[in-house]
N, C-alpha and C. Protein backbone atom coordinates (compact mmCIF):
# COMPACT_ATOMS: atom_id res chain seq x y z
N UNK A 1 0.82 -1.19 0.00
CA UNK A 1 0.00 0.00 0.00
C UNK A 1 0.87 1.27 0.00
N UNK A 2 1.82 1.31 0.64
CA UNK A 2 2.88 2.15 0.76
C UNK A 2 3.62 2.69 -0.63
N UNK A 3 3.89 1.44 -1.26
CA UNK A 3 4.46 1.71 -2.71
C UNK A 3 3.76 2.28 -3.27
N UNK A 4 2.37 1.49 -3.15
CA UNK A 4 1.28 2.58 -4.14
C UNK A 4 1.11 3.28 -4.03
N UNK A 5 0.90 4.22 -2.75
CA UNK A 5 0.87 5.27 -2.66
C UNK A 5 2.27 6.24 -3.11
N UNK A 6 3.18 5.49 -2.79
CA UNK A 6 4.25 6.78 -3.74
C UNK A 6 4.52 6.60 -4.91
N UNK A 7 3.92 5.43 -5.82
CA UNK A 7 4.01 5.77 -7.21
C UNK A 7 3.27 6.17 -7.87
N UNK A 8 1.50 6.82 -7.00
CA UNK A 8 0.80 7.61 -7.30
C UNK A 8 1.59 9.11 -7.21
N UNK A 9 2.00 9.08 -5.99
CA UNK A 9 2.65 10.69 -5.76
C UNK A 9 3.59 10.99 -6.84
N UNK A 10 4.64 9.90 -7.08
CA UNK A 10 5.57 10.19 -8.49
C UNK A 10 5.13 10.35 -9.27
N UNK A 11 4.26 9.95 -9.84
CA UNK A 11 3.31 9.92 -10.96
C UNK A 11 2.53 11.35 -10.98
N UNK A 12 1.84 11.56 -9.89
CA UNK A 12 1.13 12.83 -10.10
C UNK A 12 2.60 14.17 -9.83
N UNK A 13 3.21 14.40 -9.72
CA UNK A 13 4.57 14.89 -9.81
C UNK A 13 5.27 15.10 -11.51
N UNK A 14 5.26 13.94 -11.74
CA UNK A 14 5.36 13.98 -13.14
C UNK A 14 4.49 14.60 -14.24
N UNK A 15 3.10 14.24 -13.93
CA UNK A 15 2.43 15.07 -14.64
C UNK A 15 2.41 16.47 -14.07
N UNK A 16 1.92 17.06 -13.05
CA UNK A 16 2.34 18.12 -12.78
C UNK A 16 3.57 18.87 -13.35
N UNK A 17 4.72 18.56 -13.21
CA UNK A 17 5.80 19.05 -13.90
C UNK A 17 5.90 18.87 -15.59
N UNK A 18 5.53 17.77 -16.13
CA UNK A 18 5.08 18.00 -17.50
C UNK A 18 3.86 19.34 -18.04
N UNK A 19 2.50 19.02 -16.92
CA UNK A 19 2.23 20.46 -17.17
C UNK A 19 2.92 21.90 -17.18
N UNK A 20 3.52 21.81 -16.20
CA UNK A 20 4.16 23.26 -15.69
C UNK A 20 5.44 23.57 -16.99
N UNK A 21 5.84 22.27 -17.52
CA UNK A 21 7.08 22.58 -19.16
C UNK A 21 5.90 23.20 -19.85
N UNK A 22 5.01 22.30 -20.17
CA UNK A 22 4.56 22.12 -21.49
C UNK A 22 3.34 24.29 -21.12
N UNK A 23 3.21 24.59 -19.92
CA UNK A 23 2.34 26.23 -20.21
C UNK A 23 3.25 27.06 -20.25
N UNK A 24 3.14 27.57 -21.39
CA UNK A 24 3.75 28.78 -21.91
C UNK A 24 3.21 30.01 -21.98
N UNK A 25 2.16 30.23 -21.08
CA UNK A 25 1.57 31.49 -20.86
C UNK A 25 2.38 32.76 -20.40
N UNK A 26 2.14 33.75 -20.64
CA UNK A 26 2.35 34.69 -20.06
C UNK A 26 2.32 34.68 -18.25
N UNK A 27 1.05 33.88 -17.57
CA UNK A 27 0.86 34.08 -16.49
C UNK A 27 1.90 33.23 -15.79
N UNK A 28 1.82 31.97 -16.04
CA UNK A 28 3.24 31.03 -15.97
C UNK A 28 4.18 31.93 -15.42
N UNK A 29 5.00 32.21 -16.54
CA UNK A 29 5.72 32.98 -16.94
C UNK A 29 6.21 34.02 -15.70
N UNK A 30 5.24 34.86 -15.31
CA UNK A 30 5.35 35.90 -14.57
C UNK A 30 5.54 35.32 -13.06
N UNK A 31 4.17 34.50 -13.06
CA UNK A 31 4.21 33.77 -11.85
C UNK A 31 5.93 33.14 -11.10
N UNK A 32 6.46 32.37 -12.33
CA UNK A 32 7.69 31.69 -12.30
C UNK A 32 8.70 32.99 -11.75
N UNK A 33 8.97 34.15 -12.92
CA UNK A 33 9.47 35.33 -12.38
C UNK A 33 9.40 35.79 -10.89
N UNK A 34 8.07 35.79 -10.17
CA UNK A 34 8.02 36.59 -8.86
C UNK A 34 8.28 35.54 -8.41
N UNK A 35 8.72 34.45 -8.29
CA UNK A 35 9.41 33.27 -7.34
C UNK A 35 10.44 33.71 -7.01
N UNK A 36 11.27 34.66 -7.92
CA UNK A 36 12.63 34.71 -7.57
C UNK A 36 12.56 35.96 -6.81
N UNK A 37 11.74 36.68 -6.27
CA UNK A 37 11.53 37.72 -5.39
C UNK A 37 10.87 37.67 -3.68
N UNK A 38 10.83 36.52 -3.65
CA UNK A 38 9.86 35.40 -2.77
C UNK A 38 10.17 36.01 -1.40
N UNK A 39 11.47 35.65 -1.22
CA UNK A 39 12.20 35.62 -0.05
C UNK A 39 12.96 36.65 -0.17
N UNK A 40 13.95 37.74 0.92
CA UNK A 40 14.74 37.89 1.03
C UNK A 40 16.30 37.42 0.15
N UNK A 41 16.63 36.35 0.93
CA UNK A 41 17.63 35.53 0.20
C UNK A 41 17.78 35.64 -0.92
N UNK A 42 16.44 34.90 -2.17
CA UNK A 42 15.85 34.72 -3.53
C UNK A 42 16.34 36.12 -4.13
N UNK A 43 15.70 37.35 -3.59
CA UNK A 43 16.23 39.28 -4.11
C UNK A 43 17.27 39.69 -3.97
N UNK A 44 18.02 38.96 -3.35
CA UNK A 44 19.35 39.63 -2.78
C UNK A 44 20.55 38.85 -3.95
N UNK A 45 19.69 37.29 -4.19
CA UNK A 45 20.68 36.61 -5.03
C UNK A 45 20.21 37.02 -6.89
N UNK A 46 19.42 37.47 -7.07
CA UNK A 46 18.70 38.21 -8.11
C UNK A 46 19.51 39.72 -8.24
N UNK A 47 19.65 39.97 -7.48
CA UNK A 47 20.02 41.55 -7.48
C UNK A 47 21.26 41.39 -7.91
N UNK A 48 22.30 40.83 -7.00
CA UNK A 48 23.45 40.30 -6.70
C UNK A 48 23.78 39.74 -8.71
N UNK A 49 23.22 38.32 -8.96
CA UNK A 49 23.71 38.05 -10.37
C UNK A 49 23.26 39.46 -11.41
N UNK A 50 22.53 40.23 -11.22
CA UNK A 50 21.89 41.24 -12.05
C UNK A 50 23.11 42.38 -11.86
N UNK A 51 23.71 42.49 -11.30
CA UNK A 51 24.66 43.57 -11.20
C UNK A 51 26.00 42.74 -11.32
N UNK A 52 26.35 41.48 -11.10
CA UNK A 52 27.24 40.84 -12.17
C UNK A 52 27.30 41.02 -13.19
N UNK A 53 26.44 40.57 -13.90
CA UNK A 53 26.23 40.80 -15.63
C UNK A 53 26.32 42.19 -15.91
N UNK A 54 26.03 42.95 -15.04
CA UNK A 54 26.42 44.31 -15.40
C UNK A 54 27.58 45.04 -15.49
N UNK A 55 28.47 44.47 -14.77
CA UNK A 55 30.26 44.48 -14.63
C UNK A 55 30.74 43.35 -15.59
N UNK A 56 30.01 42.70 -16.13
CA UNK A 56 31.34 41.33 -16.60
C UNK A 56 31.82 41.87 -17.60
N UNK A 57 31.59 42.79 -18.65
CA UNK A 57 32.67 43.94 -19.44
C UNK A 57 33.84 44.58 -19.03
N UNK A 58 33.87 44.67 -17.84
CA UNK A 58 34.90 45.16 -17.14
C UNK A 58 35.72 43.91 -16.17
N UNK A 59 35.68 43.01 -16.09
CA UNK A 59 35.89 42.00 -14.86
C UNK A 59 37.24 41.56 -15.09
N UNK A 60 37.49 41.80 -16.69
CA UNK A 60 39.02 41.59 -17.14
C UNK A 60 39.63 42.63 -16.84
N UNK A 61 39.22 43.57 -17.05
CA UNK A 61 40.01 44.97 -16.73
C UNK A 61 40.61 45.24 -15.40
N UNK A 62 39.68 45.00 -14.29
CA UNK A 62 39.66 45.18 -12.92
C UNK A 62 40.81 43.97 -12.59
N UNK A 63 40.70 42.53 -12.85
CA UNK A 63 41.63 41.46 -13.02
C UNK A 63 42.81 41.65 -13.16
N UNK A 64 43.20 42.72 -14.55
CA UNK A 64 44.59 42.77 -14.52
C UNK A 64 45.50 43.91 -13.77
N UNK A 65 44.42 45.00 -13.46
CA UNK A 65 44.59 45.90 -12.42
C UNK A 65 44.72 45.23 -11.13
N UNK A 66 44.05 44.61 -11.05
CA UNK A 66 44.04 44.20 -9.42
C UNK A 66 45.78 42.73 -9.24
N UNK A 67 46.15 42.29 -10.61
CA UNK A 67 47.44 41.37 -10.75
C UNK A 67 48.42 43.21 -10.60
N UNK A 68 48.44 43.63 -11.43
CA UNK A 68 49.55 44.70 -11.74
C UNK A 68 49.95 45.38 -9.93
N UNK A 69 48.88 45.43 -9.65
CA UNK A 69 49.22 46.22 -8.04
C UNK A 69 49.68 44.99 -6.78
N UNK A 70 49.24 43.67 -7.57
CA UNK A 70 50.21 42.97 -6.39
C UNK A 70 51.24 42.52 -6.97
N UNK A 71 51.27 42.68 -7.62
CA UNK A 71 52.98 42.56 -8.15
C UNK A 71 53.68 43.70 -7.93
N UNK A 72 53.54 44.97 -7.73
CA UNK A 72 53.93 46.27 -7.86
C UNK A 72 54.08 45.71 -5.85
N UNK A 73 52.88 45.75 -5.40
CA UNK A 73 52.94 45.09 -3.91
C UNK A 73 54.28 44.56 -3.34
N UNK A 74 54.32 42.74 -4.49
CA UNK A 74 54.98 42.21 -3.54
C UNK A 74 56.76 42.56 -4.25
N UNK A 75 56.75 43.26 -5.48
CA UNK A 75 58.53 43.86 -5.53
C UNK A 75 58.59 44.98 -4.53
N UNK A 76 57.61 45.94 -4.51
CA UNK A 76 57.82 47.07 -3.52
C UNK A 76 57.84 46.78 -1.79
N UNK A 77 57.90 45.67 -1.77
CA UNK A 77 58.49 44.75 -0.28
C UNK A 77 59.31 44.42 -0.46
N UNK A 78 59.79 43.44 -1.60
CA UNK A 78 61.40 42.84 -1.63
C UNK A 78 62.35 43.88 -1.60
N UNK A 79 62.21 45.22 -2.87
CA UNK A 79 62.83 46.32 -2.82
C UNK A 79 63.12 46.98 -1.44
N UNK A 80 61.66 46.84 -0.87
CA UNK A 80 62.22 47.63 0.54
C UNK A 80 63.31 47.15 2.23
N UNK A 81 63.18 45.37 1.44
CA UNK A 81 63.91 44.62 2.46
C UNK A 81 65.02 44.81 1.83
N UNK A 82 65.45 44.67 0.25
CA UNK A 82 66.76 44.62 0.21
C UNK A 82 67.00 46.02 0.52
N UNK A 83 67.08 47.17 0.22
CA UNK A 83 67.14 48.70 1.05
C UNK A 83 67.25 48.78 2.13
N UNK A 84 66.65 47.47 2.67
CA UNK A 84 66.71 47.47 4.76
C UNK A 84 65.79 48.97 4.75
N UNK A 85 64.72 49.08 4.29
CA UNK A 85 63.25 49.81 5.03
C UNK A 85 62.46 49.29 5.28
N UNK A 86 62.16 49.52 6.58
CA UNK A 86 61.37 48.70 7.18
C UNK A 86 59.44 48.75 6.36
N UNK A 87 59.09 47.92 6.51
CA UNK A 87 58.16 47.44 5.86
C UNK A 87 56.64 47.73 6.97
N UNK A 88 56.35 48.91 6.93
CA UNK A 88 54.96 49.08 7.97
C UNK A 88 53.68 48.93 7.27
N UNK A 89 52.73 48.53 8.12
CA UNK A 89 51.25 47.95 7.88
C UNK A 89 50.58 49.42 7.30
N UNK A 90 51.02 50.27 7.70
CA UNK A 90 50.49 51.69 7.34
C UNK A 90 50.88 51.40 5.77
N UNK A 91 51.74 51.10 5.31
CA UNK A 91 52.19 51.04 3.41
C UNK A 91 51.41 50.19 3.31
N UNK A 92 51.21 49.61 3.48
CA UNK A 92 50.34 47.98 3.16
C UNK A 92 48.92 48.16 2.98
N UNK A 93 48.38 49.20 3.87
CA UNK A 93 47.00 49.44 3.69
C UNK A 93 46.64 50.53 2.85
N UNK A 94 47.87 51.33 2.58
CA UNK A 94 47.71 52.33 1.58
C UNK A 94 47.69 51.59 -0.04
N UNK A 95 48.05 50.20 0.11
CA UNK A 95 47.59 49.38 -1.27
C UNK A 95 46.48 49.29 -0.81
N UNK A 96 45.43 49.10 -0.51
CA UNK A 96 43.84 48.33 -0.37
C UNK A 96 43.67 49.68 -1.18
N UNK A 97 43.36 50.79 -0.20
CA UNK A 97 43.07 52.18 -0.53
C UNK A 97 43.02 51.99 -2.30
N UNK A 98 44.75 52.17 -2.55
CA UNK A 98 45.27 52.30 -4.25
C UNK A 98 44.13 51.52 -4.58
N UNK A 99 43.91 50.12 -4.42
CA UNK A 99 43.19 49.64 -5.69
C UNK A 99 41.89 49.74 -5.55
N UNK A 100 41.17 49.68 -4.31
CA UNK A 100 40.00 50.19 -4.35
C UNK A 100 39.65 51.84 -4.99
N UNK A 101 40.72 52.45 -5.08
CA UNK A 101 40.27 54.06 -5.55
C UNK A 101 40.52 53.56 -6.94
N UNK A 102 41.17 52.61 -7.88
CA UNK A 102 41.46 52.42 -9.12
C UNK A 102 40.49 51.84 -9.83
N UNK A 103 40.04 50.50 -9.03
CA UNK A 103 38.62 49.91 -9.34
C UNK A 103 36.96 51.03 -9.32
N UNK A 104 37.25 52.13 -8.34
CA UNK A 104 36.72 53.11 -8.36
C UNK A 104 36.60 53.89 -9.51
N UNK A 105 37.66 54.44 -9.87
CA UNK A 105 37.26 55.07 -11.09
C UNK A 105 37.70 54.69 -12.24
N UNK A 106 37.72 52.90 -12.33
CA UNK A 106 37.73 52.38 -13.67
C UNK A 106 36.19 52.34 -13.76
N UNK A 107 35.05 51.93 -12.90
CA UNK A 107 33.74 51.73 -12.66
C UNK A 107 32.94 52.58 -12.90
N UNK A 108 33.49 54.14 -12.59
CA UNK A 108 33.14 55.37 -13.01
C UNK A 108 33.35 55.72 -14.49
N UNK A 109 34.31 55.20 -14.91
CA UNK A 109 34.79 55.62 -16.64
C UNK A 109 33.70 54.84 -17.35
N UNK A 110 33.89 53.26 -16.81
CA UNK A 110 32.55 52.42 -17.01
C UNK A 110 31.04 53.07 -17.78
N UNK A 111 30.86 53.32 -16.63
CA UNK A 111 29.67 54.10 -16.08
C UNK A 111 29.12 55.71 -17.20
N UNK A 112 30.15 55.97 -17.11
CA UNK A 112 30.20 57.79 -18.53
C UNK A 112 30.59 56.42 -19.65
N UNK A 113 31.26 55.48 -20.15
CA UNK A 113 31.41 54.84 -21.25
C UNK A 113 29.90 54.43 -22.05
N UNK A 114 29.56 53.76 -20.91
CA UNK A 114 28.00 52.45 -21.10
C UNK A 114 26.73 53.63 -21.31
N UNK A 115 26.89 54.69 -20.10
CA UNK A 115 26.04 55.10 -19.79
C UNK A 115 25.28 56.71 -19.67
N UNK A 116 26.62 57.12 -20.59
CA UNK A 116 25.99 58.59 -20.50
C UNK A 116 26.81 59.12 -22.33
N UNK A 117 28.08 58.89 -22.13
CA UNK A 117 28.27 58.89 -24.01
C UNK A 117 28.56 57.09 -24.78
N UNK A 118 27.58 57.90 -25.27
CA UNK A 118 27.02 56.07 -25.71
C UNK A 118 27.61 56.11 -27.25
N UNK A 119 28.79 56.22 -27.49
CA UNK A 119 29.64 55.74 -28.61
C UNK A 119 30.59 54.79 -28.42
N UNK A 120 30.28 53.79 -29.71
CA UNK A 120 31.61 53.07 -29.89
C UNK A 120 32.70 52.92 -29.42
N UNK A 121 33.36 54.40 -30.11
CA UNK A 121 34.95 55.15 -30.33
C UNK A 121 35.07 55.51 -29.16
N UNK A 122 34.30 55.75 -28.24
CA UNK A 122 34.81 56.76 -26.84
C UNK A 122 34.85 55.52 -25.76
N UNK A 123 36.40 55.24 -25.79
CA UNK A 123 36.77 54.41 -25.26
C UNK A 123 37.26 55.00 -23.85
N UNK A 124 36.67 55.39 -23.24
CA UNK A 124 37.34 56.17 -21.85
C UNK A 124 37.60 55.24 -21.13
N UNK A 125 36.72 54.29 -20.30
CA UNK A 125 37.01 53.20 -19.56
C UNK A 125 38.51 52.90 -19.96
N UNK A 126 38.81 51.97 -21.04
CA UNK A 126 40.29 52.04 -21.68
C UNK A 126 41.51 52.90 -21.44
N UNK A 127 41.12 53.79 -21.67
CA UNK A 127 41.74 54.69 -21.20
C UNK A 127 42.56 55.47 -20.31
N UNK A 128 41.59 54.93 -19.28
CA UNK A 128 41.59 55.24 -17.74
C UNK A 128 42.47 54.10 -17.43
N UNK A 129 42.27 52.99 -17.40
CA UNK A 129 42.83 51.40 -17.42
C UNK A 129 44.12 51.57 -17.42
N UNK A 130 44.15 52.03 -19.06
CA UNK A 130 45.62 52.24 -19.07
C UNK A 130 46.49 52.90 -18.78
N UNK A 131 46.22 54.19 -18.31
CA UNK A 131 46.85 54.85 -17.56
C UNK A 131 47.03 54.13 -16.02
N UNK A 132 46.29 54.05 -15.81
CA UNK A 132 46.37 52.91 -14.13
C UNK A 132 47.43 51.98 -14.41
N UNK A 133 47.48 51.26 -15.28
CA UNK A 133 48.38 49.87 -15.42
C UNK A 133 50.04 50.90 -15.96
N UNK A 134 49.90 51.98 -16.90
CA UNK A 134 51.35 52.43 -16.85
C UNK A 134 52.05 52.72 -15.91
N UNK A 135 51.33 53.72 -14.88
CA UNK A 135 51.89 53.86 -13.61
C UNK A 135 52.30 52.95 -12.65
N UNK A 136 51.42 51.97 -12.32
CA UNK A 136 51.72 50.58 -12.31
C UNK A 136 53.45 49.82 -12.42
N UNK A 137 53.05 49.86 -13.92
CA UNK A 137 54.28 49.26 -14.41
C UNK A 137 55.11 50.21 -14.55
N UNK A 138 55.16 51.21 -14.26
CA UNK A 138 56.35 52.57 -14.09
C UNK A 138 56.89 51.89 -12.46
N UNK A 139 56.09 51.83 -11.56
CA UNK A 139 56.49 51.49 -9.90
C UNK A 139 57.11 49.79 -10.25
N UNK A 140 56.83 49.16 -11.06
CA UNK A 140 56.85 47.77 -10.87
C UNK A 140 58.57 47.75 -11.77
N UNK A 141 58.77 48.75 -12.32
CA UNK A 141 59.80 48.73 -13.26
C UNK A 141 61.00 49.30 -12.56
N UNK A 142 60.64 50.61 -11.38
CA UNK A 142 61.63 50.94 -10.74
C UNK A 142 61.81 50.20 -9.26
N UNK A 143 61.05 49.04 -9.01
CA UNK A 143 61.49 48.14 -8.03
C UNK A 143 62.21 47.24 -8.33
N UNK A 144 61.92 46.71 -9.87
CA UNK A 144 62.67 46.26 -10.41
C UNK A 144 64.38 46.32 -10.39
N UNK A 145 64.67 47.85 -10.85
CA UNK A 145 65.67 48.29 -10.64
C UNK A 145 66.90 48.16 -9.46
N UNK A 146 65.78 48.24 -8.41
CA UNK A 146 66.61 48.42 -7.23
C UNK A 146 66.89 46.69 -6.94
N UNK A 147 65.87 46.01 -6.88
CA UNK A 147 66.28 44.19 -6.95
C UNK A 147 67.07 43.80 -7.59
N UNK A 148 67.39 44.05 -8.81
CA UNK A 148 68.62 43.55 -9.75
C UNK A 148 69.90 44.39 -9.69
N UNK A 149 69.48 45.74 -9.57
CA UNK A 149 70.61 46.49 -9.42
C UNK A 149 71.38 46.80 -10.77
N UNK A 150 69.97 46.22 -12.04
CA UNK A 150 70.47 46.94 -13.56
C UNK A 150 68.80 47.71 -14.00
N UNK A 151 69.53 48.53 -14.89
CA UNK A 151 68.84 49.62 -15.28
C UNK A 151 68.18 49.18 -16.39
N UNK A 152 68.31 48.56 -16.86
CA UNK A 152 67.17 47.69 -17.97
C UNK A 152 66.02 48.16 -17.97
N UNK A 153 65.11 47.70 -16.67
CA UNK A 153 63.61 48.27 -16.59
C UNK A 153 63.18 49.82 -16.80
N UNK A 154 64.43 50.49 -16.27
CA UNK A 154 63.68 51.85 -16.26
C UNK A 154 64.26 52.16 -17.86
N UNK A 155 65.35 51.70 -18.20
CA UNK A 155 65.33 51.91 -19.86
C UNK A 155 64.28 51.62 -20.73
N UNK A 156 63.70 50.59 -20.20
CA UNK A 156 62.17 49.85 -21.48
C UNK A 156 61.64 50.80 -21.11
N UNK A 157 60.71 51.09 -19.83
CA UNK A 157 59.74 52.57 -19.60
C UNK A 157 60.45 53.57 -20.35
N UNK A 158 61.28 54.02 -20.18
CA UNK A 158 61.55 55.38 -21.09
C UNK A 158 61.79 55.09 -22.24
N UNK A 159 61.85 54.19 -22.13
CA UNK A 159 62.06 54.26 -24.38
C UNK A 159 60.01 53.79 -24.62
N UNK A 160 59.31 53.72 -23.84
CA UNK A 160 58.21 53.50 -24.13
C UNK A 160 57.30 54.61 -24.05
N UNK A 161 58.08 55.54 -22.91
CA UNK A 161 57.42 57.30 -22.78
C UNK A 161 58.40 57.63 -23.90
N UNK A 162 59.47 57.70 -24.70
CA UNK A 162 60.07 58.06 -25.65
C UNK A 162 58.72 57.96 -26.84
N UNK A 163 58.71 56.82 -27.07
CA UNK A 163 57.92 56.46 -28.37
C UNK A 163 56.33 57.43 -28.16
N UNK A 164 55.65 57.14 -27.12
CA UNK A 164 54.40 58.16 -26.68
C UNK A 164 54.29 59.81 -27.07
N UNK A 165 55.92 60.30 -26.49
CA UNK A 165 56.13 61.63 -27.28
C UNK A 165 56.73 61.81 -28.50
N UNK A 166 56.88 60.86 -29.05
CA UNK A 166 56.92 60.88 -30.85
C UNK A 166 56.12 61.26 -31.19
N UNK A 167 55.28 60.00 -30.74
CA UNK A 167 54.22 59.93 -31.42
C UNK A 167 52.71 61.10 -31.42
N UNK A 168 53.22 61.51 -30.23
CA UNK A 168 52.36 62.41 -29.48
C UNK A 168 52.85 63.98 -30.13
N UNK A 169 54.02 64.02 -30.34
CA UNK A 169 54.62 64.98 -31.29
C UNK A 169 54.17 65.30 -32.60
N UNK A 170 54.27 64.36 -33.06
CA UNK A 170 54.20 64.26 -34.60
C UNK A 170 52.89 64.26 -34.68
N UNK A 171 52.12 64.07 -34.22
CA UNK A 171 50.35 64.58 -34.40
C UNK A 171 50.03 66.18 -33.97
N UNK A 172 50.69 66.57 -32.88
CA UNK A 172 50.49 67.98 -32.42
C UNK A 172 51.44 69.09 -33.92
N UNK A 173 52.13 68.73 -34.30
CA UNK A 173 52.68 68.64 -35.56
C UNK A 173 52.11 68.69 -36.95
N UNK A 174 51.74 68.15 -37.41
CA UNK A 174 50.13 67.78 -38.47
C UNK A 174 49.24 68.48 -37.89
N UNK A 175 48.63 68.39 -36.93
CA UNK A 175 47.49 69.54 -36.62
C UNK A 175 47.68 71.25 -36.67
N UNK A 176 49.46 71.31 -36.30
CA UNK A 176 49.60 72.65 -36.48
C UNK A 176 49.32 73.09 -37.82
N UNK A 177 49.97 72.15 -38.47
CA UNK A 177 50.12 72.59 -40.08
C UNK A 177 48.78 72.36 -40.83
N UNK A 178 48.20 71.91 -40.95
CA UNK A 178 46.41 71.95 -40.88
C UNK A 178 45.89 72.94 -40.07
């Protein structure tokens, strides 16, 4: 009696859930929607993936910002042990600060990119990025320096701000003459 009774319940389960595939109503539909608003929990995890998808354009960006500053991090410790300076929690928290103010206004460039000049070409977010990651790799290049104790790194940066004011030249250049 027992069995039968739960292979009625499976059974009516099954059809039930075959109904519930097979209506494609609108009301369905909606009904199914406000499930995910039900609870607390349910809105918070709704909200939560809904403002994911709203950053995942940026999630690479923030990624390699957020690699560039611990690397910049952990040479600007080795640099400071081999220097024999002492290494205080006060520097250490002034990185959180750095990358939270960087993720800050990469989110903001974001934000005027997606959401207020709505072109293609106006790559500001980018922009912003990259300026963050040069400076970056400007600090990551002169810790460099001091760890090896050759000048290599700060030679690539300046022959890379070299090439920027070429190039940056030679257009201010053409525009004069136009």
């Amino acid at each position: 009696m027992k069995d039968d009774l739960m292979t009625r319940l499976t059974e009516a389960r099954r059809k039930r859930l075959k109904h519930e595939l097979e209506d494609k109503s609108i009301e369905t539909y909606l009904i199914k929607l406000g499930g995910l608003f039900l609870t607390p929990k349910a809105f918070c995890l709704s909200a939560l993936s809904g403002i994911m998808a709203y950053f995942t354009p940026i999630s690479m960006v923030l990624l390699v910002l957020l690699i560039f500053v611990i690397v910049d991090f952990v040479t600007g410790i080795l640099a400071s042990r081999k220097l024999k300076i002492p290494v205080k929690s006060k520097n250490m928290r002034a990185t959180i600060t750095k990358l939270l103010c960087y993720f800050i206004i990469v989110i903001m460039a974001f934000f005027i990119q997606k959401e207020i000049i709505k072109y293609e070409w106006f790559e500001i977010m980018n922009i912003v990025a990259g300026l963050i990651a040069l400076a970056e790799f400007k600090s990551i290049t002169e810790n460099m320096e001091v760890l090896t104790g050759n000048k290599i790194f700060t030679r690539i940066f300046k022959t890379i701000n070299d090439i920027f004011k070429k190039k940056t030249n030679s257009n201010t250049n053409q525009n004069e003459q136009i």
